[in-house]
C-alpha atoms as a PDB file:
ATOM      1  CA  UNK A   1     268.598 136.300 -63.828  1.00  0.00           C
ATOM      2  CA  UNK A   2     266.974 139.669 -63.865  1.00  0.00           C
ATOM      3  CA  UNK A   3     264.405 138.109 -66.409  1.00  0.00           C
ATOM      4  CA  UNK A   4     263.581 135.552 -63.793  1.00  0.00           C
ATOM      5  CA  UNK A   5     263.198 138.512 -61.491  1.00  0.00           C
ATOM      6  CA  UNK A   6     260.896 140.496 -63.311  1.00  0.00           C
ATOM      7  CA  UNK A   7     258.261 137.231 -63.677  1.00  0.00           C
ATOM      8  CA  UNK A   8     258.594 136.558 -59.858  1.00  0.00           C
ATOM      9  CA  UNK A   9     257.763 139.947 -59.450  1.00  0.00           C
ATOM     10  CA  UNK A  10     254.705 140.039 -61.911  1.00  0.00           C
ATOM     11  CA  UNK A  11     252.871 137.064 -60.757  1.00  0.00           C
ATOM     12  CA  UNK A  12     253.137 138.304 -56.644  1.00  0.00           C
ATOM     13  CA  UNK A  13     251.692 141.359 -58.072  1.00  0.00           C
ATOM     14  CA  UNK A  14     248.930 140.031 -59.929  1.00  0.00           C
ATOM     15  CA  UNK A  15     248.131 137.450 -57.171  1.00  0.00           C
ATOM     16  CA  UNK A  16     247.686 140.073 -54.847  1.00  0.00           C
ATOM     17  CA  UNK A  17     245.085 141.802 -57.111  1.00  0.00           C
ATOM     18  CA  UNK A  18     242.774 138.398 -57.198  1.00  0.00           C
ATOM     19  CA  UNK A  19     242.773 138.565 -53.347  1.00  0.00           C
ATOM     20  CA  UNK A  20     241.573 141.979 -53.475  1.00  0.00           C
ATOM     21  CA  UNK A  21     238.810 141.355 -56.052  1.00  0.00           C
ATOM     22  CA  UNK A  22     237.711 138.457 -54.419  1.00  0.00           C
ATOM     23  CA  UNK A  23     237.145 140.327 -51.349  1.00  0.00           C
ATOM     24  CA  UNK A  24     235.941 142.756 -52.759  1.00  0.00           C
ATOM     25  CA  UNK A  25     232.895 140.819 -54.327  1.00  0.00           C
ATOM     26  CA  UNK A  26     232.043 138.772 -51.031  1.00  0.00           C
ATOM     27  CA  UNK A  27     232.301 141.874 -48.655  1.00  0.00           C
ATOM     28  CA  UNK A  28     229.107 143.692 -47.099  1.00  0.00           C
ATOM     29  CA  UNK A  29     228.435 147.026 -47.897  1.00  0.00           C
ATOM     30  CA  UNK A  30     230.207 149.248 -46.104  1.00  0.00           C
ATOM     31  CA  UNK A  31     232.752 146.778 -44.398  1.00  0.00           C
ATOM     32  CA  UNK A  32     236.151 148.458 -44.729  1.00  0.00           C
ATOM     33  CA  UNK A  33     239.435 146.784 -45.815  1.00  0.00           C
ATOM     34  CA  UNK A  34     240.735 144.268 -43.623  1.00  0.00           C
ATOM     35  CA  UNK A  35     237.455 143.455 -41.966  1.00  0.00           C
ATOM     36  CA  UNK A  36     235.850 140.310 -41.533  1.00  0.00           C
ATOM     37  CA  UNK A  37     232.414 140.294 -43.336  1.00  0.00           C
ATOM     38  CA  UNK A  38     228.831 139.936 -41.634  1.00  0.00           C
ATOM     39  CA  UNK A  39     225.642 139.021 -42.514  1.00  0.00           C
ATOM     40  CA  UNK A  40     223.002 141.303 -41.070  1.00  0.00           C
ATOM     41  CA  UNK A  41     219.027 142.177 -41.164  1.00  0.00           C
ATOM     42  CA  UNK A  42     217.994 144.679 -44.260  1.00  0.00           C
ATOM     43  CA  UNK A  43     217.668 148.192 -43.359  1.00  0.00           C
ATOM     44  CA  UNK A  44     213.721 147.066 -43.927  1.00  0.00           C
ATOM     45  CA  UNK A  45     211.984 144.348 -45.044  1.00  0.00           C
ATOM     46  CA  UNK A  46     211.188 145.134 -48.436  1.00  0.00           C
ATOM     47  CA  UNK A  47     214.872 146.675 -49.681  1.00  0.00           C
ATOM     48  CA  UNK A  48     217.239 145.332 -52.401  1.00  0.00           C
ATOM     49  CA  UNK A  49     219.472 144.046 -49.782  1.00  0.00           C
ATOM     50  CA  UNK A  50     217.321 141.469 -49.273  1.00  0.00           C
ATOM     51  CA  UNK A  51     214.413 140.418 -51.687  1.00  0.00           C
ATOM     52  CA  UNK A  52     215.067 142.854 -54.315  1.00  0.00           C
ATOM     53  CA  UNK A  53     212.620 145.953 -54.788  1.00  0.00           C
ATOM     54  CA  UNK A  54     211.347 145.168 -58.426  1.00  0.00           C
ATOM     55  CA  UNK A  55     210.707 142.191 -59.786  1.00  0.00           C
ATOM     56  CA  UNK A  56     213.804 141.468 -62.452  1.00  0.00           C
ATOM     57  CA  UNK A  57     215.954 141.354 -58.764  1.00  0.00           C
ATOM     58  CA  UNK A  58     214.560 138.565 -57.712  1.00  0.00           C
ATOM     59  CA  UNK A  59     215.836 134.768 -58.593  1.00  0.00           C
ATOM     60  CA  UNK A  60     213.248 132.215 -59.407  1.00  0.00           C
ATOM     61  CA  UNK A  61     213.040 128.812 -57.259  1.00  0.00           C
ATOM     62  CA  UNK A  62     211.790 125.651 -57.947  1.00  0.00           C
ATOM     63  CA  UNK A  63     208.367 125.497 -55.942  1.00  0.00           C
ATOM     64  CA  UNK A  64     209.005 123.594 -52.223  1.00  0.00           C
ATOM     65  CA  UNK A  65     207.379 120.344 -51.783  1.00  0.00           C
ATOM     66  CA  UNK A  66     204.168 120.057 -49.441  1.00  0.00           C
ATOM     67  CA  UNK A  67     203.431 117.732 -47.192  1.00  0.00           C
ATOM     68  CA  UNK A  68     199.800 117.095 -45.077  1.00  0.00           C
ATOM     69  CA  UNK A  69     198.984 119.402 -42.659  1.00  0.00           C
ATOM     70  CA  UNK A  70     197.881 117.553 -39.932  1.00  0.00           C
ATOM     71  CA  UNK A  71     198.714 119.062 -36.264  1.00  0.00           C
ATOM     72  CA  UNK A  72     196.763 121.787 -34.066  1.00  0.00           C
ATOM     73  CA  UNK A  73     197.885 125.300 -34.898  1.00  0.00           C
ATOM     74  CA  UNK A  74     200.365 127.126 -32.673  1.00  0.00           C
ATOM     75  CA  UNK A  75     199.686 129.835 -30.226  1.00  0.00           C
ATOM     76  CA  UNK A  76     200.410 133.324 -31.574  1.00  0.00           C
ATOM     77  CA  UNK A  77     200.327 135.253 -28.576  1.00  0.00           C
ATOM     78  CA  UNK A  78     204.151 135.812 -27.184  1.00  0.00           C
ATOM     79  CA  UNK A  79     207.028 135.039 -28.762  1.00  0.00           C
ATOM     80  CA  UNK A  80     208.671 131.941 -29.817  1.00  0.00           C
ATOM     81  CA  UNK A  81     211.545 129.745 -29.214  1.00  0.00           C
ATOM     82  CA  UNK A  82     213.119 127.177 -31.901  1.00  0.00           C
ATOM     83  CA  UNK A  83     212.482 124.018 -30.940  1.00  0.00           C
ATOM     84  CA  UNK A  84     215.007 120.705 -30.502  1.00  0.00           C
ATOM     85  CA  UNK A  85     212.793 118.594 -32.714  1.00  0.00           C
ATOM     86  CA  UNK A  86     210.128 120.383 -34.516  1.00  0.00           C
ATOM     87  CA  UNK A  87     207.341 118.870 -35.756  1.00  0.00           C
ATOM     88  CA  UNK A  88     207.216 117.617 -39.491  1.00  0.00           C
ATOM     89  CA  UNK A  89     203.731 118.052 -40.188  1.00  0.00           C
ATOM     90  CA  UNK A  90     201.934 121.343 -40.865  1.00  0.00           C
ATOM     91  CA  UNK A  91     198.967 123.477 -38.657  1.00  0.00           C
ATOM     92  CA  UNK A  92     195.583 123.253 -40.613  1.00  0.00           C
ATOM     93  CA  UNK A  93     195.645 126.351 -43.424  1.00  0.00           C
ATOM     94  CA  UNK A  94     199.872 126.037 -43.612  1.00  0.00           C
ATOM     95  CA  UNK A  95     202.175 123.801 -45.502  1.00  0.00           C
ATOM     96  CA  UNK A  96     205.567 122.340 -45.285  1.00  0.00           C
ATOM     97  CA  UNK A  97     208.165 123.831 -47.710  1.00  0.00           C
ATOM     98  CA  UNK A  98     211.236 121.737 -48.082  1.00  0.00           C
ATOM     99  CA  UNK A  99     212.503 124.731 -49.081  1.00  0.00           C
ATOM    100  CA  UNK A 100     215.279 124.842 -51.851  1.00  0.00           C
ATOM    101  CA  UNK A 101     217.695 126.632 -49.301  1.00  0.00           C
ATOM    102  CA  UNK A 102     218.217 123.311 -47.631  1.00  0.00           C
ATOM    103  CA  UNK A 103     215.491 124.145 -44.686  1.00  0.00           C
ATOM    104  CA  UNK A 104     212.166 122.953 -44.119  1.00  0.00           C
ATOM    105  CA  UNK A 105     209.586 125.462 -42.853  1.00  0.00           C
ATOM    106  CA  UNK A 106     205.820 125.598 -42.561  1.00  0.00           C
ATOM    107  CA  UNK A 107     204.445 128.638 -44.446  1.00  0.00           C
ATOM    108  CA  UNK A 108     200.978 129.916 -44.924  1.00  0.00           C
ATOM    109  CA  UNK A 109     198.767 128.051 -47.947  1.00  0.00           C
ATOM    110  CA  UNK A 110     198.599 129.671 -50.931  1.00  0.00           C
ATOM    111  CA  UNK A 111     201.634 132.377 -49.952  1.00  0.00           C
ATOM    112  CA  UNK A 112     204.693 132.207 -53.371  1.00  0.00           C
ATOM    113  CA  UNK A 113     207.970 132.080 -52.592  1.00  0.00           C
ATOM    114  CA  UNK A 114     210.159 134.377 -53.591  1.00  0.00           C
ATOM    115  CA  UNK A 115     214.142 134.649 -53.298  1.00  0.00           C
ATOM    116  CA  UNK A 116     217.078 137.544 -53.439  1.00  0.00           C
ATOM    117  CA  UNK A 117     220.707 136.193 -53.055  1.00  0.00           C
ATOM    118  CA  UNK A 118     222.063 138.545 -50.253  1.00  0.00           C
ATOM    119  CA  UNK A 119     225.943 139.318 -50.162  1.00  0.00           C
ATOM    120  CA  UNK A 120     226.808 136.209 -48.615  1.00  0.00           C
ATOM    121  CA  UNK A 121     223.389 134.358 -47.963  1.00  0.00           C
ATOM    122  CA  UNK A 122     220.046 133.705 -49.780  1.00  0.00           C
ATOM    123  CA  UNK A 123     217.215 135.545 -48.437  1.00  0.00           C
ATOM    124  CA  UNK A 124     213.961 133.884 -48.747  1.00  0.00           C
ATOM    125  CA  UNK A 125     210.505 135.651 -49.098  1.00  0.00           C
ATOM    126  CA  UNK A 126     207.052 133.948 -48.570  1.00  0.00           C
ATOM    127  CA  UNK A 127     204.119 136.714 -49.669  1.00  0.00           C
ATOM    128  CA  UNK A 128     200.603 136.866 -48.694  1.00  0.00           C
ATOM    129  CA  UNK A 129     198.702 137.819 -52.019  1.00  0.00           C
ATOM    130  CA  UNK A 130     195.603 138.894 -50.885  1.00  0.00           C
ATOM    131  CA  UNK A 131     196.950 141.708 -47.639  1.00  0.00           C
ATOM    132  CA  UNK A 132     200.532 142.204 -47.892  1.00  0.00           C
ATOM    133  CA  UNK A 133     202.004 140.082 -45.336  1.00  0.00           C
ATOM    134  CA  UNK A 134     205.383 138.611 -45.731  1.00  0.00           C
ATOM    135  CA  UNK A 135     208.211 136.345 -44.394  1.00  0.00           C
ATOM    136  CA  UNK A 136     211.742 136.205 -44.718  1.00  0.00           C
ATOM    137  CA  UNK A 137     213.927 133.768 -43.620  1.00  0.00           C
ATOM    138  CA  UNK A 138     217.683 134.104 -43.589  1.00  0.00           C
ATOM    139  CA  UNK A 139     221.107 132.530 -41.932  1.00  0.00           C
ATOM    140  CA  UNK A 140     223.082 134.515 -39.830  1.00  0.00           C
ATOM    141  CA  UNK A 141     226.607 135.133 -39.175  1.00  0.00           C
ATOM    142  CA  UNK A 142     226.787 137.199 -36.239  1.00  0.00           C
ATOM    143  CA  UNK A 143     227.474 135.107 -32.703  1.00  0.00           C
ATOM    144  CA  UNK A 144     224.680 135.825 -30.834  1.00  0.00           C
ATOM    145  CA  UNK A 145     221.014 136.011 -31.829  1.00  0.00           C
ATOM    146  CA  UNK A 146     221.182 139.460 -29.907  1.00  0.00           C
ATOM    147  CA  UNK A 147     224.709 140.994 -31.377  1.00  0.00           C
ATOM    148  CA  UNK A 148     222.906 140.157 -34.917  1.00  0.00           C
ATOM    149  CA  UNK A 149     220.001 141.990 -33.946  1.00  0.00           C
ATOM    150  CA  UNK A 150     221.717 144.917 -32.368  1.00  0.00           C
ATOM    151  CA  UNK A 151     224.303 145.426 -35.681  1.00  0.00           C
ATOM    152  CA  UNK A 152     220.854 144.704 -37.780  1.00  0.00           C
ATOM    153  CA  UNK A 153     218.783 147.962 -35.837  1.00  0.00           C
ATOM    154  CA  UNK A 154     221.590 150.312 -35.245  1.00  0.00           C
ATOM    155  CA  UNK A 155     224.628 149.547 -38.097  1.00  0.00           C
ATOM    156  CA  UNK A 156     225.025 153.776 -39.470  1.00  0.00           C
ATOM    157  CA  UNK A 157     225.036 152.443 -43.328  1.00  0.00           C
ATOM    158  CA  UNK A 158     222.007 149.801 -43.388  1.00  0.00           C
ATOM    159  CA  UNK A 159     220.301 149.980 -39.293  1.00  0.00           C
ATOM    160  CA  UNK A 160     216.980 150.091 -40.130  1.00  0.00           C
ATOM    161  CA  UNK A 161     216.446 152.349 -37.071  1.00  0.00           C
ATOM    162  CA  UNK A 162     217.158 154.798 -40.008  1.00  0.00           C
ATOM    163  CA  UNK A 163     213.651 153.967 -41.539  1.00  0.00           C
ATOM    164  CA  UNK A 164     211.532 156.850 -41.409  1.00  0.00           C
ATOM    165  CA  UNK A 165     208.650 156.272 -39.480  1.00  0.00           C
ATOM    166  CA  UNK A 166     210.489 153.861 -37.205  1.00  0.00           C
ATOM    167  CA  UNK A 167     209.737 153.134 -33.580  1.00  0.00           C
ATOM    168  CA  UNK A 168     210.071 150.422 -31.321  1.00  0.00           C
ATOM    169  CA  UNK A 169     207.173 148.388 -30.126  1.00  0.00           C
ATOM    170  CA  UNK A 170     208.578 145.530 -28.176  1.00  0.00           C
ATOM    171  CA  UNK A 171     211.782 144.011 -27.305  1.00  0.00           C
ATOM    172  CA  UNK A 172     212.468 140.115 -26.019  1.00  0.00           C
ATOM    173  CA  UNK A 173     215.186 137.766 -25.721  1.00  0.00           C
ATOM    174  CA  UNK A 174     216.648 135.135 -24.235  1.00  0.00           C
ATOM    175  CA  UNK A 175     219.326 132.893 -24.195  1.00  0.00           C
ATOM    176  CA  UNK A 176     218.729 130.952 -27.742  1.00  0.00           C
ATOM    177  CA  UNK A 177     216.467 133.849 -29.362  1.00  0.00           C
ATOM    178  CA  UNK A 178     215.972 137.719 -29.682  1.00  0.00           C
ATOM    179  CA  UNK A 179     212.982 139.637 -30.638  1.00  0.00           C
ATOM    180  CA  UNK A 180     212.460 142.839 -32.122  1.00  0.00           C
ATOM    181  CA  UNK A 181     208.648 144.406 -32.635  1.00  0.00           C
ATOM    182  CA  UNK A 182     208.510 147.697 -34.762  1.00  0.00           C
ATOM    183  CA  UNK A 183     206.794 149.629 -36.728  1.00  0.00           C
ATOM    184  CA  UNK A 184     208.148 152.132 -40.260  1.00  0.00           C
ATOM    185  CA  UNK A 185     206.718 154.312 -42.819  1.00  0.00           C
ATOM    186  CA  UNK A 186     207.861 152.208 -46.126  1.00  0.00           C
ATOM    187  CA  UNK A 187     207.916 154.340 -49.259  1.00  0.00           C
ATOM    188  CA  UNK A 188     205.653 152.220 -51.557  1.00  0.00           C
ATOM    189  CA  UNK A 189     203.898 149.961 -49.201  1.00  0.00           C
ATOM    190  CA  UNK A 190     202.787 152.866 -46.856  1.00  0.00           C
ATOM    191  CA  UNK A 191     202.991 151.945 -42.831  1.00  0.00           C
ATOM    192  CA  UNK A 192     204.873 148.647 -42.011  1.00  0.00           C
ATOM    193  CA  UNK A 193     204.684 146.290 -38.681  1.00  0.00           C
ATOM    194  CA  UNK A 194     207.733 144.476 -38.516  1.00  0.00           C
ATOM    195  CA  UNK A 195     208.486 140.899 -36.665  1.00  0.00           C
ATOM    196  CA  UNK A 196     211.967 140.011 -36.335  1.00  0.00           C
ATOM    197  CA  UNK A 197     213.082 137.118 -34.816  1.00  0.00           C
ATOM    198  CA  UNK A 198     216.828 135.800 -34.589  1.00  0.00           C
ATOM    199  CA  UNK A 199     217.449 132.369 -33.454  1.00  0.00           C
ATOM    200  CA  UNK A 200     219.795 129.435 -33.143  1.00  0.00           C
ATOM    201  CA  UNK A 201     218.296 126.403 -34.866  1.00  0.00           C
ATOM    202  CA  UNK A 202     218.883 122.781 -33.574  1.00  0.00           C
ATOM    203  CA  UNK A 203     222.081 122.875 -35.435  1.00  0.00           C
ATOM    204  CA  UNK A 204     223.569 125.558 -33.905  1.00  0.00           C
ATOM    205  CA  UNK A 205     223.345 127.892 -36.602  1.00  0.00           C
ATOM    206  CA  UNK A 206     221.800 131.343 -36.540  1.00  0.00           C
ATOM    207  CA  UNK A 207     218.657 131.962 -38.638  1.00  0.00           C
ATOM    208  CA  UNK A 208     216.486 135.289 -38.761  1.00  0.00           C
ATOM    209  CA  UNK A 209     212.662 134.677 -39.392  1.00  0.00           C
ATOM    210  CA  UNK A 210     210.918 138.228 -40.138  1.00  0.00           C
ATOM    211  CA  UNK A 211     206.980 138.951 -40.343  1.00  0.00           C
ATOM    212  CA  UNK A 212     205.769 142.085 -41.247  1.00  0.00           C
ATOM    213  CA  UNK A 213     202.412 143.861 -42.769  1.00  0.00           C
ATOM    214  CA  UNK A 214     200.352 147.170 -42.909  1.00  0.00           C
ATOM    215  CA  UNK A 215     200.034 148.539 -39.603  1.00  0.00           C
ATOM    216  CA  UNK A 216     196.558 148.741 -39.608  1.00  0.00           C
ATOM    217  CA  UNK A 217     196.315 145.015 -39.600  1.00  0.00           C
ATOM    218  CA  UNK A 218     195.638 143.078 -36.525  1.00  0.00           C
ATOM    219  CA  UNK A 219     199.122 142.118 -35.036  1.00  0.00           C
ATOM    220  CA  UNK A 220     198.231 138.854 -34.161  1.00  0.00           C
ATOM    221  CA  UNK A 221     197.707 137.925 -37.631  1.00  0.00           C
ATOM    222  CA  UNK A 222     201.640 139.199 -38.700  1.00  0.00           C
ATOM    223  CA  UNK A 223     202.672 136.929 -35.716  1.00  0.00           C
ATOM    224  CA  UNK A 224     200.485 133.808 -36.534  1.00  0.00           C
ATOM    225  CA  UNK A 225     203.211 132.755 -39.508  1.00  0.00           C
ATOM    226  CA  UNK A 226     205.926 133.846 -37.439  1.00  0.00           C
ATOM    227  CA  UNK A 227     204.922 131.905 -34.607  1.00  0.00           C
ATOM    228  CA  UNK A 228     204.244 128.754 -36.563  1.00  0.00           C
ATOM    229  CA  UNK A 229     207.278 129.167 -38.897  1.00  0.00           C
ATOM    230  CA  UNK A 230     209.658 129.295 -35.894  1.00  0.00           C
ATOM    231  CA  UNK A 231     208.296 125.818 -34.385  1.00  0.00           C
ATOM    232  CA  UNK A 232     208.585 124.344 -37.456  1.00  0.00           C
ATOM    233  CA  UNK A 233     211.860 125.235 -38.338  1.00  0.00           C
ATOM    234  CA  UNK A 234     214.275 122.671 -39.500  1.00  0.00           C
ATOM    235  CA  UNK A 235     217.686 123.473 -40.797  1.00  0.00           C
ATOM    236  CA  UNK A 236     219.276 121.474 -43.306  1.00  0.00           C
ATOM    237  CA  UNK A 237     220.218 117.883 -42.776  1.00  0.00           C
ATOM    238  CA  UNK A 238     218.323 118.321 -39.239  1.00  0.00           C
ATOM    239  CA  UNK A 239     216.306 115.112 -38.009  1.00  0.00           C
ATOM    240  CA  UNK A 240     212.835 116.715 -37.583  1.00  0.00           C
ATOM    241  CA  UNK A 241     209.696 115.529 -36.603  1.00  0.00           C
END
């Protein structure tokens, strides 16, 4: 009988010690014990939390597929909403990635696709290789496009209100979306503008879409991918266009 006691014993232990581990790897940074885990915006666009600061970080992809691009380009003047039915061809000088993620997207011609597995979701980078422009695309887990967006500026371990350098430019939301313009002094690229753009998709689920570049660049060129990549955006399994 005590024999049978002591195994008992032993394997609640030890079970209790794979919970912990387990929770341990899928956890954020900085979540403490007994808290549910978030996914939330880098601290800035170009950190390891997201797509990986050197090269050996990142995971490579299988190219996305293109499709025609047919269709008048967007307007790239104020900010965006997701639409119910997105269109499935492409503005003239983008492309539609079926991306391997499970989402298809239009992203600028000629931009390579890059992506970082975050600590619960796959962050996707598209990069400009001629003026160092860049989009991310993420899910979300937050409930609200602006609760994600307000943990993603202000969270004390990752907010990247902590940037140095960093200032607001312009704030929107509404009901379905939230906007956040800034700008940040990044330590290698130099000056950064900074796009970012939480949304629920026709699915229901919460997506960020970031577009940043130097700050000396003209802003509506950062906001003519974000623009059209937001319109275009359909999330896996979605009937689009």
């Amino acid at each position: 009988m005590a024999r049978l006691l002591l195994v008992i014993t032993a394997t609640v232990v030890l079970g209790a010690g794979v919970g912990t581990g387990l929770w341990y790897l899928t956890r954020d940074p900085g979540t403490p014990p007994g808290a549910a885990p978030t996914v939330a915006a880098p601290a800035a666009e170009d950190t390891a939390a997201t797509d990986g600061t050197a090269a050996a970080e990142d995971t490579a992809t299988t190219p996305a597929t293109d499709t025609d691009a047919t269709s008048a380009p967007p307007t790239a003047s104020a900010p965006v909403k997701s639409p119910a039915a997105p269109s499935g061809s492409a503005a003239p000088g983008y492309r539609t990635a079926r991306d391997p993620v499970g989402y298809t997207v239009a992203v600028p011609e000629g931009w390579t696709r890059r992506q970082k597995q975050g600590e619960l979701a796959p962050v996707v980078s598209y990069d400009s290789p001629s003026d160092g422009r860049r989009l991310q695309i993420f899910a979300l887990a937050e409930s609200t496009p602006a609760e994600s967006l307000d943990l993603a500026e202000h969270d004390p371990g990752y907010g990247f209100a902590r940037q140095p350098g960093y200032r607001v430019l312009d704030r929107r939301s509404d009901t379905t979306w939230s906007e956040l313009t800034y700008r940040y002094d990044d330590a290698d690229g130099g000056p950064r503008q900074v796009i970012d753009h939480r949304f629920r998709a026709a699915d229901g689920t919460l997506y960020a879409i970031r577009s940043s570049g130097p700050e000396d660049l003209a802003a509506d060129l950062v906001r003519a991918p974000l623009t059209t990549a937001v319109a275009s955006f359909c999330p896996p399994g979605g009937r689009c266009g």
